[in-house]
PDB file of N, CA and C in Angstrom:
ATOM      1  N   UNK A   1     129.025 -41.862-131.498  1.00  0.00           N
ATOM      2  CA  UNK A   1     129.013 -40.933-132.620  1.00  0.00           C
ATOM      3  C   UNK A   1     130.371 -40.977-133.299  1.00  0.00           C
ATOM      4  N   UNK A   2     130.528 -40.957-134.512  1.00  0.00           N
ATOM      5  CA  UNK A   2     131.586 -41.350-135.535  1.00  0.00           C
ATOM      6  C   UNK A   2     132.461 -39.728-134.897  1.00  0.00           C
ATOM      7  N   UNK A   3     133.862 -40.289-135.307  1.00  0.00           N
ATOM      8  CA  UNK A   3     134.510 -38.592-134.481  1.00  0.00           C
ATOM      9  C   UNK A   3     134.489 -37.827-136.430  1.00  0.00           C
ATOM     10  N   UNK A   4     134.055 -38.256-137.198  1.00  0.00           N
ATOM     11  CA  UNK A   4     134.374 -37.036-138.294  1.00  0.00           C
ATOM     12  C   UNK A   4     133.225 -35.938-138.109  1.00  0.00           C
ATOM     13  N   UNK A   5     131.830 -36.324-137.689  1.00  0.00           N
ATOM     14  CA  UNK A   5     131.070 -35.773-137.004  1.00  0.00           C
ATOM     15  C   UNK A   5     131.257 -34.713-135.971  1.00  0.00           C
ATOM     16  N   UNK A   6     131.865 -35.547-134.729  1.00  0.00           N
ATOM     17  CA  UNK A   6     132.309 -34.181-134.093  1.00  0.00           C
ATOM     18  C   UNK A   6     133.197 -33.458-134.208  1.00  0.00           C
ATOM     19  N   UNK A   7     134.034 -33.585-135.042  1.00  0.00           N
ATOM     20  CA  UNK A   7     134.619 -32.710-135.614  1.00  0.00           C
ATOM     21  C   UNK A   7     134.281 -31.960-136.421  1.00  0.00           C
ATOM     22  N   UNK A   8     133.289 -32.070-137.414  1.00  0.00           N
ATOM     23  CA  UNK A   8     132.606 -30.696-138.201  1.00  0.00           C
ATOM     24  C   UNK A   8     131.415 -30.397-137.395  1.00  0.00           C
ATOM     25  N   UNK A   9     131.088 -30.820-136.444  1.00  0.00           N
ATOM     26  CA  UNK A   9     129.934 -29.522-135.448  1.00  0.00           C
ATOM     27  C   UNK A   9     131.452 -29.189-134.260  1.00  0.00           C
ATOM     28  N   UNK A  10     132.691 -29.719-134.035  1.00  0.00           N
ATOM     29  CA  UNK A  10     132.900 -28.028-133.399  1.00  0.00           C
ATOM     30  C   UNK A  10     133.346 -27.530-133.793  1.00  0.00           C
ATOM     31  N   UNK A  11     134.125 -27.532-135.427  1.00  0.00           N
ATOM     32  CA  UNK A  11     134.428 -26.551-136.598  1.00  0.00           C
ATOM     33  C   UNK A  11     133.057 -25.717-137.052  1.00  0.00           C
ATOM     34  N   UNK A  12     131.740 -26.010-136.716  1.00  0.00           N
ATOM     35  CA  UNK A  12     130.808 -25.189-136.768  1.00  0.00           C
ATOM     36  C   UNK A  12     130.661 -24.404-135.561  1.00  0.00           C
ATOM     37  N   UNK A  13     130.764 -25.268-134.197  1.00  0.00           N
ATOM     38  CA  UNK A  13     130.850 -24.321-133.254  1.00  0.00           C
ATOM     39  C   UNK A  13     131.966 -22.903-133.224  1.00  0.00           C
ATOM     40  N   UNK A  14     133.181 -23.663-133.862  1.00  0.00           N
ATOM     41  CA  UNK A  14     134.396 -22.095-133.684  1.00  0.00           C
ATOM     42  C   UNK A  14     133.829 -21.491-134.222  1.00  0.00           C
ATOM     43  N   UNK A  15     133.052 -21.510-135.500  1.00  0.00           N
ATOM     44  CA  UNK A  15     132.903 -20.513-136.725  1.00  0.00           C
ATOM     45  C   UNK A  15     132.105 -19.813-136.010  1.00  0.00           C
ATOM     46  N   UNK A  16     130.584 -20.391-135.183  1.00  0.00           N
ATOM     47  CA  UNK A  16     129.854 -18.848-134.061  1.00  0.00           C
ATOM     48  C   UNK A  16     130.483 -18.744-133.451  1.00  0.00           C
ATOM     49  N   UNK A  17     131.565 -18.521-132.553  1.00  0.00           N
ATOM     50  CA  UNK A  17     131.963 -18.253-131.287  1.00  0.00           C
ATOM     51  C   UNK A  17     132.737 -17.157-131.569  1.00  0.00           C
ATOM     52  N   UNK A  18     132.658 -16.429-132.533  1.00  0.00           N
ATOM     53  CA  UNK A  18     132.717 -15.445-133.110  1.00  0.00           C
ATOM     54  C   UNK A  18     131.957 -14.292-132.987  1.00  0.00           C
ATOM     55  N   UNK A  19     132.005 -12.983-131.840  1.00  0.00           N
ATOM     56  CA  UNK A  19     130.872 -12.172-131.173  1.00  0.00           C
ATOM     57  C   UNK A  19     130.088 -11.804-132.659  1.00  0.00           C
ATOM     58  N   UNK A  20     130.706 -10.621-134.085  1.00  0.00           N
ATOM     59  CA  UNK A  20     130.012 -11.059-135.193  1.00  0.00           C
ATOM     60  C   UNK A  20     129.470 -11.638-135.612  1.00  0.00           C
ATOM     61  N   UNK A  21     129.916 -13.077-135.720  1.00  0.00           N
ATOM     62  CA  UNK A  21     129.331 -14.323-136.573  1.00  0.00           C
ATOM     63  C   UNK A  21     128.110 -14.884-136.172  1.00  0.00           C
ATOM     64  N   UNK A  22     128.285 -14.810-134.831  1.00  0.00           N
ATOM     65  CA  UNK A  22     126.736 -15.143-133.788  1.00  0.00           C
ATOM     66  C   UNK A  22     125.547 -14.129-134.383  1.00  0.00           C
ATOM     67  N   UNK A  23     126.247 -12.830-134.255  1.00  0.00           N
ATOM     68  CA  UNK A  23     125.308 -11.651-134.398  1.00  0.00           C
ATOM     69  C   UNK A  23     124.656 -11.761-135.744  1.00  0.00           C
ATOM     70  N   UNK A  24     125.372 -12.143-136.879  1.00  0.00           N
ATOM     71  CA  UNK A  24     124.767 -12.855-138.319  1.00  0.00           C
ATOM     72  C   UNK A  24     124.219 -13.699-137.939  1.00  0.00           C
ATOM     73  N   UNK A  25     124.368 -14.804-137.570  1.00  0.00           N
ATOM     74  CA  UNK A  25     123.290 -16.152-137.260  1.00  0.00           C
ATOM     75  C   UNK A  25     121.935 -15.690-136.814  1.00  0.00           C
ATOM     76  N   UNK A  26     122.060 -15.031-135.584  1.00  0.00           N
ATOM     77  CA  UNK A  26     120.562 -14.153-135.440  1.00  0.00           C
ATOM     78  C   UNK A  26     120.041 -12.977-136.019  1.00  0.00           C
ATOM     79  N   UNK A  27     120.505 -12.567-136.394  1.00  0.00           N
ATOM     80  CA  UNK A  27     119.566 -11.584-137.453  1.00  0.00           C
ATOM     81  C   UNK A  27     119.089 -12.808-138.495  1.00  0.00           C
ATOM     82  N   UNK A  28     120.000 -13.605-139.330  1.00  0.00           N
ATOM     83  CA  UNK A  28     119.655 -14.409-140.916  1.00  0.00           C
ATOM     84  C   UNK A  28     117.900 -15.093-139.973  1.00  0.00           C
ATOM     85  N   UNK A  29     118.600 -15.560-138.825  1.00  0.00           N
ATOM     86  CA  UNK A  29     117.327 -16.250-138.078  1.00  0.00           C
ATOM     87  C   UNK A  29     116.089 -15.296-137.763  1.00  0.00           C
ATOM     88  N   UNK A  30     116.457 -14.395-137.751  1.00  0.00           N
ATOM     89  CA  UNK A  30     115.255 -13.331-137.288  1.00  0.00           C
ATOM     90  C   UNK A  30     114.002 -13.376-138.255  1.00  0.00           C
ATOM     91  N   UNK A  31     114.928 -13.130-140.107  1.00  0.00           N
ATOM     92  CA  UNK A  31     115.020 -13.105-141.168  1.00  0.00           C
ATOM     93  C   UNK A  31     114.001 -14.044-141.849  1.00  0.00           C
ATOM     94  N   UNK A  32     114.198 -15.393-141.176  1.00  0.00           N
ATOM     95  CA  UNK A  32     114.252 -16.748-141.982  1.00  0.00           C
ATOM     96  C   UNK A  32     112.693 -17.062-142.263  1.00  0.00           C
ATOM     97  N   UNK A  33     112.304 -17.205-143.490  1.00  0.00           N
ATOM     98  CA  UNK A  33     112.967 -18.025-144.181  1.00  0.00           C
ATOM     99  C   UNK A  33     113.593 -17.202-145.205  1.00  0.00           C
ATOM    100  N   UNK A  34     113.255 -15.790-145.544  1.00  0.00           N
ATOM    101  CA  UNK A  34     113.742 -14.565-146.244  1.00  0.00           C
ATOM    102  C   UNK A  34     115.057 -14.614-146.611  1.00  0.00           C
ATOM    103  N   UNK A  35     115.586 -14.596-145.340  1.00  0.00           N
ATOM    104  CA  UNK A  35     117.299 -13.996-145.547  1.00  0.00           C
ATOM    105  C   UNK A  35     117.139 -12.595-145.582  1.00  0.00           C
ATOM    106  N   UNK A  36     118.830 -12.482-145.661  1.00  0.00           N
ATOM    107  CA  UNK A  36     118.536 -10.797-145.715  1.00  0.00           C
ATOM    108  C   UNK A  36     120.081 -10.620-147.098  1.00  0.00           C
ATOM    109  N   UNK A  37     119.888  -9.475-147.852  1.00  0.00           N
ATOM    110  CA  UNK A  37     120.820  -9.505-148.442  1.00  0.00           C
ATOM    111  C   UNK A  37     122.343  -8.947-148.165  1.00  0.00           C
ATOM    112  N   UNK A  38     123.150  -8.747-148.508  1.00  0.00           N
ATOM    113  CA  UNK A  38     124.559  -8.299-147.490  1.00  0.00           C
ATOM    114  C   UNK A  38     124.010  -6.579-147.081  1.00  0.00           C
ATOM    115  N   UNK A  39     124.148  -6.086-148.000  1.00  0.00           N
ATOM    116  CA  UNK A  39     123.930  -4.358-147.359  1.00  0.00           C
ATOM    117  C   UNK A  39     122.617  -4.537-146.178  1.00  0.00           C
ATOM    118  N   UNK A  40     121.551  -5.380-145.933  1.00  0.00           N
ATOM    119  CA  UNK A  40     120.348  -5.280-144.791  1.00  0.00           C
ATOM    120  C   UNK A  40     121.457  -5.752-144.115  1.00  0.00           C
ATOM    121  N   UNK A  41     122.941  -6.697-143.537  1.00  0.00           N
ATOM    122  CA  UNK A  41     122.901  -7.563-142.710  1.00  0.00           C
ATOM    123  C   UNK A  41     124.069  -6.499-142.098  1.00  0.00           C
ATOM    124  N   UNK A  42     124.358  -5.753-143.001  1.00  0.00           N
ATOM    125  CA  UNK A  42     125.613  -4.340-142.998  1.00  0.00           C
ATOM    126  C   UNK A  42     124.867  -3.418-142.214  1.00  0.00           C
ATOM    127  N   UNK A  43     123.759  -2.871-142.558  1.00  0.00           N
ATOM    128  CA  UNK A  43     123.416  -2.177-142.277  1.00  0.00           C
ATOM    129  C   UNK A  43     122.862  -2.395-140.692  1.00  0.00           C
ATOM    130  N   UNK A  44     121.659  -3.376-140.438  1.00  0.00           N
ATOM    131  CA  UNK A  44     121.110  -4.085-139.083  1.00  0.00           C
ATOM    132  C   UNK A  44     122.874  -4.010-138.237  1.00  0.00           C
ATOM    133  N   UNK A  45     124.020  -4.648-138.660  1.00  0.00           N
ATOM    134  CA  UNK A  45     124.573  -4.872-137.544  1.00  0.00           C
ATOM    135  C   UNK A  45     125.471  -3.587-137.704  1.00  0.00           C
ATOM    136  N   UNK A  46     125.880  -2.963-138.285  1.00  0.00           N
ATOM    137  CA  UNK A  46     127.237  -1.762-138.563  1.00  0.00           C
ATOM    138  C   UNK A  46     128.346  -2.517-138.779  1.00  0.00           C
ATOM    139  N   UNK A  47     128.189  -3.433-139.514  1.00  0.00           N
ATOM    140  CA  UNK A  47     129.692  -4.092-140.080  1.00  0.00           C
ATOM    141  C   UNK A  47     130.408  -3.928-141.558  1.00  0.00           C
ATOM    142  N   UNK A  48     131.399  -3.436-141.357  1.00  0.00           N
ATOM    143  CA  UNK A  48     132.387  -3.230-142.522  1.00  0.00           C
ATOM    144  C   UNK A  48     131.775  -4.321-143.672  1.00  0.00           C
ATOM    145  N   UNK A  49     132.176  -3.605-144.849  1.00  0.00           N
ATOM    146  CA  UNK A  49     131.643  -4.571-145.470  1.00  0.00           C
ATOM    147  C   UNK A  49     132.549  -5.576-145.896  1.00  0.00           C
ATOM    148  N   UNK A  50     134.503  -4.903-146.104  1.00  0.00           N
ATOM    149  CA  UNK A  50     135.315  -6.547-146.166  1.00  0.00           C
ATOM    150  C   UNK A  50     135.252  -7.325-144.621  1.00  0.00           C
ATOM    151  N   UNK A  51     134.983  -6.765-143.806  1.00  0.00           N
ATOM    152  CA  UNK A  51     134.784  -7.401-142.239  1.00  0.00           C
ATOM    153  C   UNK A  51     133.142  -8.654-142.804  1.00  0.00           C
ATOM    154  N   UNK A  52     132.520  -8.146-142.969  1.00  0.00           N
ATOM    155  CA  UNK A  52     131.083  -8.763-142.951  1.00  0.00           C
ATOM    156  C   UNK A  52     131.171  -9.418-143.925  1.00  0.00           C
ATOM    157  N   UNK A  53     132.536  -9.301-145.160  1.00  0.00           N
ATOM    158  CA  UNK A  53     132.478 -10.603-146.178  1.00  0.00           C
ATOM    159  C   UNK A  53     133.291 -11.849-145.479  1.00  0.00           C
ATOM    160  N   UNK A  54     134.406 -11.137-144.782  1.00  0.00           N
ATOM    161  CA  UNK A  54     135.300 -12.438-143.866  1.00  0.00           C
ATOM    162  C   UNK A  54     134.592 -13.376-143.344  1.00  0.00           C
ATOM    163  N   UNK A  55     133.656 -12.443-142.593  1.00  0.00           N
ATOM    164  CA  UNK A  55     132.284 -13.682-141.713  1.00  0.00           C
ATOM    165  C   UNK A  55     131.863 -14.347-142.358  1.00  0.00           C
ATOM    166  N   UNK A  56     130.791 -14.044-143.183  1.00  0.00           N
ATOM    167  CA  UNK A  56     129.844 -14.533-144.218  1.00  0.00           C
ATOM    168  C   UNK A  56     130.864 -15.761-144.703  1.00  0.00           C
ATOM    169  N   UNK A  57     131.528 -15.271-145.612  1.00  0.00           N
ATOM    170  CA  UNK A  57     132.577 -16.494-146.067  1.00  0.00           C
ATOM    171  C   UNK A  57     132.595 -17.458-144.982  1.00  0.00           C
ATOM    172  N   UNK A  58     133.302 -17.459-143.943  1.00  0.00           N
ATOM    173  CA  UNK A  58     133.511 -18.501-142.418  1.00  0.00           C
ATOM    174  C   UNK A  58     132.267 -19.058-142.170  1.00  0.00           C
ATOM    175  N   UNK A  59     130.819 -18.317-142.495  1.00  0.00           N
ATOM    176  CA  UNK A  59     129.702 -19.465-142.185  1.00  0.00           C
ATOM    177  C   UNK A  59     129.268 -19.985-143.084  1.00  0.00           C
ATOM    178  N   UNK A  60     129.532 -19.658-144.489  1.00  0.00           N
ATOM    179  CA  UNK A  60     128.960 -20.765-145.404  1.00  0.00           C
ATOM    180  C   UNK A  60     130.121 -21.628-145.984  1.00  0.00           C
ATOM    181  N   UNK A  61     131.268 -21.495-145.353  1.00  0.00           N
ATOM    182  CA  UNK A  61     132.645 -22.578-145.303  1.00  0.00           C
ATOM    183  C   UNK A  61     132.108 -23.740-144.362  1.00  0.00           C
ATOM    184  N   UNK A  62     131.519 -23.108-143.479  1.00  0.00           N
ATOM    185  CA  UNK A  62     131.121 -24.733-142.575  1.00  0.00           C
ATOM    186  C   UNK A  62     129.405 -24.705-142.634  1.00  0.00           C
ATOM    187  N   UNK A  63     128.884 -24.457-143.467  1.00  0.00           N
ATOM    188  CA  UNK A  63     127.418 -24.547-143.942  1.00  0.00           C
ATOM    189  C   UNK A  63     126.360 -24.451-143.063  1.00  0.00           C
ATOM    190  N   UNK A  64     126.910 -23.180-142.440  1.00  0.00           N
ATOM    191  CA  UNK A  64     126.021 -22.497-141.516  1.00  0.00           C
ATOM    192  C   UNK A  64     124.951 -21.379-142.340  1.00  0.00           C
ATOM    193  N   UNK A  65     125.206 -20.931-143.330  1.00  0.00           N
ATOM    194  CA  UNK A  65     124.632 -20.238-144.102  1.00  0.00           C
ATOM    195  C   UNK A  65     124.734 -20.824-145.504  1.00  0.00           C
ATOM    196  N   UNK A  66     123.468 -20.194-146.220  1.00  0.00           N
ATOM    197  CA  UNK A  66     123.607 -20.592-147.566  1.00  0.00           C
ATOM    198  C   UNK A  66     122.804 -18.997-148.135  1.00  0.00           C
ATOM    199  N   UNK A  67     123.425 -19.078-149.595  1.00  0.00           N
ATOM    200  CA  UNK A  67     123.799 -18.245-150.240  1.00  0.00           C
ATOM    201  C   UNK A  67     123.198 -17.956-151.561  1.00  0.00           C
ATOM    202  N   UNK A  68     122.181 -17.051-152.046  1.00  0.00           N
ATOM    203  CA  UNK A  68     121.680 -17.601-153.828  1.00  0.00           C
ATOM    204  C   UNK A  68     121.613 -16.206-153.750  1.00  0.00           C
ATOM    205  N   UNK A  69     121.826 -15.932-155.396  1.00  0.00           N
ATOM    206  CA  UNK A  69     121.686 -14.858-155.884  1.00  0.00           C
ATOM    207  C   UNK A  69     120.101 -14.297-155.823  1.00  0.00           C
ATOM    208  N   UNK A  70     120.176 -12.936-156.546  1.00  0.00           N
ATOM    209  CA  UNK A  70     118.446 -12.273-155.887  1.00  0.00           C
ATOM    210  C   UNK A  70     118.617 -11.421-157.119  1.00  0.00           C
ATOM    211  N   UNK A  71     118.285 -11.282-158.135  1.00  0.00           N
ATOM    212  CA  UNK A  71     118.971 -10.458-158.955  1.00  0.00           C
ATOM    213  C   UNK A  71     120.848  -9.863-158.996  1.00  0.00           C
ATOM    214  N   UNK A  72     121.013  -8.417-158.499  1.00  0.00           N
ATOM    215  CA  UNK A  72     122.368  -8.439-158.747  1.00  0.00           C
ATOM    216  C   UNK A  72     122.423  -8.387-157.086  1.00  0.00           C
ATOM    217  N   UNK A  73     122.167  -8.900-155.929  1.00  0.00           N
ATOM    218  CA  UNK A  73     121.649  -9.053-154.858  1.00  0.00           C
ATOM    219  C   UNK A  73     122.412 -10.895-154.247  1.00  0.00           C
ATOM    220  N   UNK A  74     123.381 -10.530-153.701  1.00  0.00           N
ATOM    221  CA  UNK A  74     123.805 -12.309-152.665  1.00  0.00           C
ATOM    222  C   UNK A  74     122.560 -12.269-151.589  1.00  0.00           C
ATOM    223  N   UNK A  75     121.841 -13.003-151.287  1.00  0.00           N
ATOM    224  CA  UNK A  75     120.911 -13.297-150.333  1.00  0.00           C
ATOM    225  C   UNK A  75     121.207 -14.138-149.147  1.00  0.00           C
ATOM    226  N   UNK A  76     121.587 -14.370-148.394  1.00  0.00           N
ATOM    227  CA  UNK A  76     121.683 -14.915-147.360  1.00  0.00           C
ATOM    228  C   UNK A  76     120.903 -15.315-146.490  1.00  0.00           C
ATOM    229  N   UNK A  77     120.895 -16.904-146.150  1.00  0.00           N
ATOM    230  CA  UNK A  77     119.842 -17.777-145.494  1.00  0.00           C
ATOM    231  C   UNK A  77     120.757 -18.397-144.228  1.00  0.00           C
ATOM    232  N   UNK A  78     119.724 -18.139-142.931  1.00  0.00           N
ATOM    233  CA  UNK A  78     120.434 -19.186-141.879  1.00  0.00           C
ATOM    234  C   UNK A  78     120.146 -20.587-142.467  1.00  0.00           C
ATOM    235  N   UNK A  79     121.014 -21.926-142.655  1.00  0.00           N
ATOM    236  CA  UNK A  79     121.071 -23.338-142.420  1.00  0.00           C
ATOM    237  C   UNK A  79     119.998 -23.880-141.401  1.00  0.00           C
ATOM    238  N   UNK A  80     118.697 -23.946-141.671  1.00  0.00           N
ATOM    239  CA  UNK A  80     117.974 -24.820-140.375  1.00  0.00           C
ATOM    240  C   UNK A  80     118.420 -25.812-140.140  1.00  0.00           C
ATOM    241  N   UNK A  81     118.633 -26.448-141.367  1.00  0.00           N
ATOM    242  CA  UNK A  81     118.685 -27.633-141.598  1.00  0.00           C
ATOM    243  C   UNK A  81     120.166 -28.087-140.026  1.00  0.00           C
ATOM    244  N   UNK A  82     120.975 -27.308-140.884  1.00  0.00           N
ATOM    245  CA  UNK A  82     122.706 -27.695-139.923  1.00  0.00           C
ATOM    246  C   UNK A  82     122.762 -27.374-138.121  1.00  0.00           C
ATOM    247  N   UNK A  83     121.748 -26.325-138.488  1.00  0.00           N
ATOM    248  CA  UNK A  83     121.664 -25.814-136.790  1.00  0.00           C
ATOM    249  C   UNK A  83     120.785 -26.993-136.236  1.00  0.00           C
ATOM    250  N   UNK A  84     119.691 -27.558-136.858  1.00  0.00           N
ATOM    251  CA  UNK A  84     119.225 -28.731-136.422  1.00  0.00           C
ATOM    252  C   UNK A  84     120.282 -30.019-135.865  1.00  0.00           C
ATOM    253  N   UNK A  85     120.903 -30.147-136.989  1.00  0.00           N
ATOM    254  CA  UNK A  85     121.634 -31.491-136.703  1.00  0.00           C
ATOM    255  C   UNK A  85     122.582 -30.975-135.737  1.00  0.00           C
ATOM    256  N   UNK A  86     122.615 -29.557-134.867  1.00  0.00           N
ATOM    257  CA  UNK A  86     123.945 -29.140-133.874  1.00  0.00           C
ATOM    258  C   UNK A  86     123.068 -29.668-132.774  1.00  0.00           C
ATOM    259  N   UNK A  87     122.045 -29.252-132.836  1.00  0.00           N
ATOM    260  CA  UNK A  87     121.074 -28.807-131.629  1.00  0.00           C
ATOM    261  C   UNK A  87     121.091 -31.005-131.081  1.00  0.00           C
ATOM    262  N   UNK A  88     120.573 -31.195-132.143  1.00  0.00           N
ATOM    263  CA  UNK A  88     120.402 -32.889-132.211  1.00  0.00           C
ATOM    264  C   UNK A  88     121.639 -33.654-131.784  1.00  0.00           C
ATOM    265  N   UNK A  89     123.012 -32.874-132.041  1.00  0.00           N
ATOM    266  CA  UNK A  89     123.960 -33.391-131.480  1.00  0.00           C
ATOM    267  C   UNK A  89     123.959 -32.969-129.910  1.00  0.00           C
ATOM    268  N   UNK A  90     123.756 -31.988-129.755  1.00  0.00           N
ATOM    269  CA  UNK A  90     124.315 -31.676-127.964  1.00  0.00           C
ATOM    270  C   UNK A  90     122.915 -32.248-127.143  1.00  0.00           C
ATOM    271  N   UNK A  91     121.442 -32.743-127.831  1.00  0.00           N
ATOM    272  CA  UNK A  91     120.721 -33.208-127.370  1.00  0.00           C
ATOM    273  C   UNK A  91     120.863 -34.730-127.130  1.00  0.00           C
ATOM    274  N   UNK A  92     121.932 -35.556-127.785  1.00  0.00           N
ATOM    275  CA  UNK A  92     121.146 -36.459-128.466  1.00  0.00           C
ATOM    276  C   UNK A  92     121.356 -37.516-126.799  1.00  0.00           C
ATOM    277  N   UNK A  93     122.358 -36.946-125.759  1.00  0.00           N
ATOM    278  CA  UNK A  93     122.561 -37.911-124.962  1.00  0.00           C
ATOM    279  C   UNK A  93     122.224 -37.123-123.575  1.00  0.00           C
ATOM    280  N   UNK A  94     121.061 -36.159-124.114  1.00  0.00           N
ATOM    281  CA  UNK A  94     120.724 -35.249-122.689  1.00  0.00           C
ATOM    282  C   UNK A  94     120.063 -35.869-121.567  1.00  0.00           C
ATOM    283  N   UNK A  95     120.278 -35.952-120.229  1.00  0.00           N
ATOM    284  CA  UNK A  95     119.768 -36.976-119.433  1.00  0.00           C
ATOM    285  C   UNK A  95     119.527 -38.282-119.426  1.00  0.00           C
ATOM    286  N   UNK A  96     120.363 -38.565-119.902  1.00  0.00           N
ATOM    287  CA  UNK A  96     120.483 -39.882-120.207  1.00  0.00           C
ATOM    288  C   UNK A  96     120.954 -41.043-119.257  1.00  0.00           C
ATOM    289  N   UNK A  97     121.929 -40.349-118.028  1.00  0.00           N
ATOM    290  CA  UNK A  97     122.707 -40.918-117.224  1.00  0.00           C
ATOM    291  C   UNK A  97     121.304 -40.952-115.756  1.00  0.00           C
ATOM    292  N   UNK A  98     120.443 -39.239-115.639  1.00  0.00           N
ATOM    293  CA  UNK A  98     119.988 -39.668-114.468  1.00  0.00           C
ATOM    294  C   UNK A  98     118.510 -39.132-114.702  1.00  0.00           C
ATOM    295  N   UNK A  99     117.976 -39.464-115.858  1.00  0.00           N
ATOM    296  CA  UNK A  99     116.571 -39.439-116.573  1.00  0.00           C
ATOM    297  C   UNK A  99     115.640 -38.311-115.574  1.00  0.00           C
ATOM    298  N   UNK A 100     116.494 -36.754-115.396  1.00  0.00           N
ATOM    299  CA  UNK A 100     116.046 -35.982-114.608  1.00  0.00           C
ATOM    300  C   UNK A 100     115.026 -35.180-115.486  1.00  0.00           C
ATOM    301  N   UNK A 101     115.454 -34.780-116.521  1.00  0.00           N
ATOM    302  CA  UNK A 101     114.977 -33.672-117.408  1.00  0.00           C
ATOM    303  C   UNK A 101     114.608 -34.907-118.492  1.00  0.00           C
ATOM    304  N   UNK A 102     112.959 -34.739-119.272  1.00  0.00           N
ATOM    305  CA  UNK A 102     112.649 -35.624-120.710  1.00  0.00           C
ATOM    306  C   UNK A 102     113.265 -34.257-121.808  1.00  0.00           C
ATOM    307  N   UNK A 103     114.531 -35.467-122.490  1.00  0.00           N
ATOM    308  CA  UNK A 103     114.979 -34.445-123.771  1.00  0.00           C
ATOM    309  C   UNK A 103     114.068 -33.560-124.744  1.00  0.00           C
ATOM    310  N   UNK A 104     112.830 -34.343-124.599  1.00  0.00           N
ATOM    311  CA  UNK A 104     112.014 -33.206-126.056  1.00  0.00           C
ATOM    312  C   UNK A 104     111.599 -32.341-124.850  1.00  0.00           C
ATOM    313  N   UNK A 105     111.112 -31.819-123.479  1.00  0.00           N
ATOM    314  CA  UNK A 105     111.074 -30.724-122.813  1.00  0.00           C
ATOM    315  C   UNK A 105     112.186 -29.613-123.075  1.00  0.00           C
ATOM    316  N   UNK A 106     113.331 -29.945-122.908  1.00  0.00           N
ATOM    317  CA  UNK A 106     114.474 -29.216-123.187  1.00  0.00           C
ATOM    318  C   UNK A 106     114.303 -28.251-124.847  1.00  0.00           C
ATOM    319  N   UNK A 107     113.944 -29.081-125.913  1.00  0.00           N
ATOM    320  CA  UNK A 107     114.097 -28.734-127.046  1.00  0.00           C
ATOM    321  C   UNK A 107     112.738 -28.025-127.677  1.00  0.00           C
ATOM    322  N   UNK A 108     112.052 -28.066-126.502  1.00  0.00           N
ATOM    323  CA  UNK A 108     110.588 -27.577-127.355  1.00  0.00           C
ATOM    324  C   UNK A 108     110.190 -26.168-126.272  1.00  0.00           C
ATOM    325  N   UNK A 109     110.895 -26.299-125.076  1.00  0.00           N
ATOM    326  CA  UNK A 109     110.659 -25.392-124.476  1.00  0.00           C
ATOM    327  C   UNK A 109     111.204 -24.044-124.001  1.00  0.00           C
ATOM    328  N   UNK A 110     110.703 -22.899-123.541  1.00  0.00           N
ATOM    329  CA  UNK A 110     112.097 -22.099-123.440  1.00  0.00           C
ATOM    330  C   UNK A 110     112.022 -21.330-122.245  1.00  0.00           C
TER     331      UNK A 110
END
């Protein structure tokens, strides 16, 4: 894997490892394909609202979220798309060494 790659999934990883930022990722996911707009994501978690713009900003800086207007309304969408290509990265060499676990079991099951 090219390293500019892993370097923007674990600049995506710092950005959740964030007890907040996680807590946005699952609600937008709860949400999805909807989104929720900032005051639902204020309100669901009790976050300040310059606190809950700091976040917001930090996940659609590394395109964990995306963002469209709704009238006078910012809407907010979890990234399937990006959380895919994370998930696809920490999968992509799962059992590979002692063919214990088949990788699509791991990813389809829970």
């Amino acid at each position: 894997m090219k390293q500019e790659k892993v370097v923007r999934y674990a600049d995506m990883f710092a950005a959740m490892g964030a007890e907040p930022r996680l807590r946005i990722m699952r609600s937008l996911l709860s949400a999805h394909p909807e989104g929720l707009v900032v005051g639902e994501i204020q309100a669901e978690l009790d976050i300040p609202a310059s606190t809950l713009s700091h976040h917001l900003e930090k996940l659609k800086s590394e395109d964990l979220v995306l963002v469209r207007r709704s009238g006078t309304f910012l809407r907010y969408t979890a990234n399937t798309t990006a959380l895919q290509e994370i998930l696809g990265f920490l999968y992509a060499e799962c059992c590979t060494r002692n063919k214990a676990v088949e990788p699509e079991k791991v990813l389809c099951c829970r």
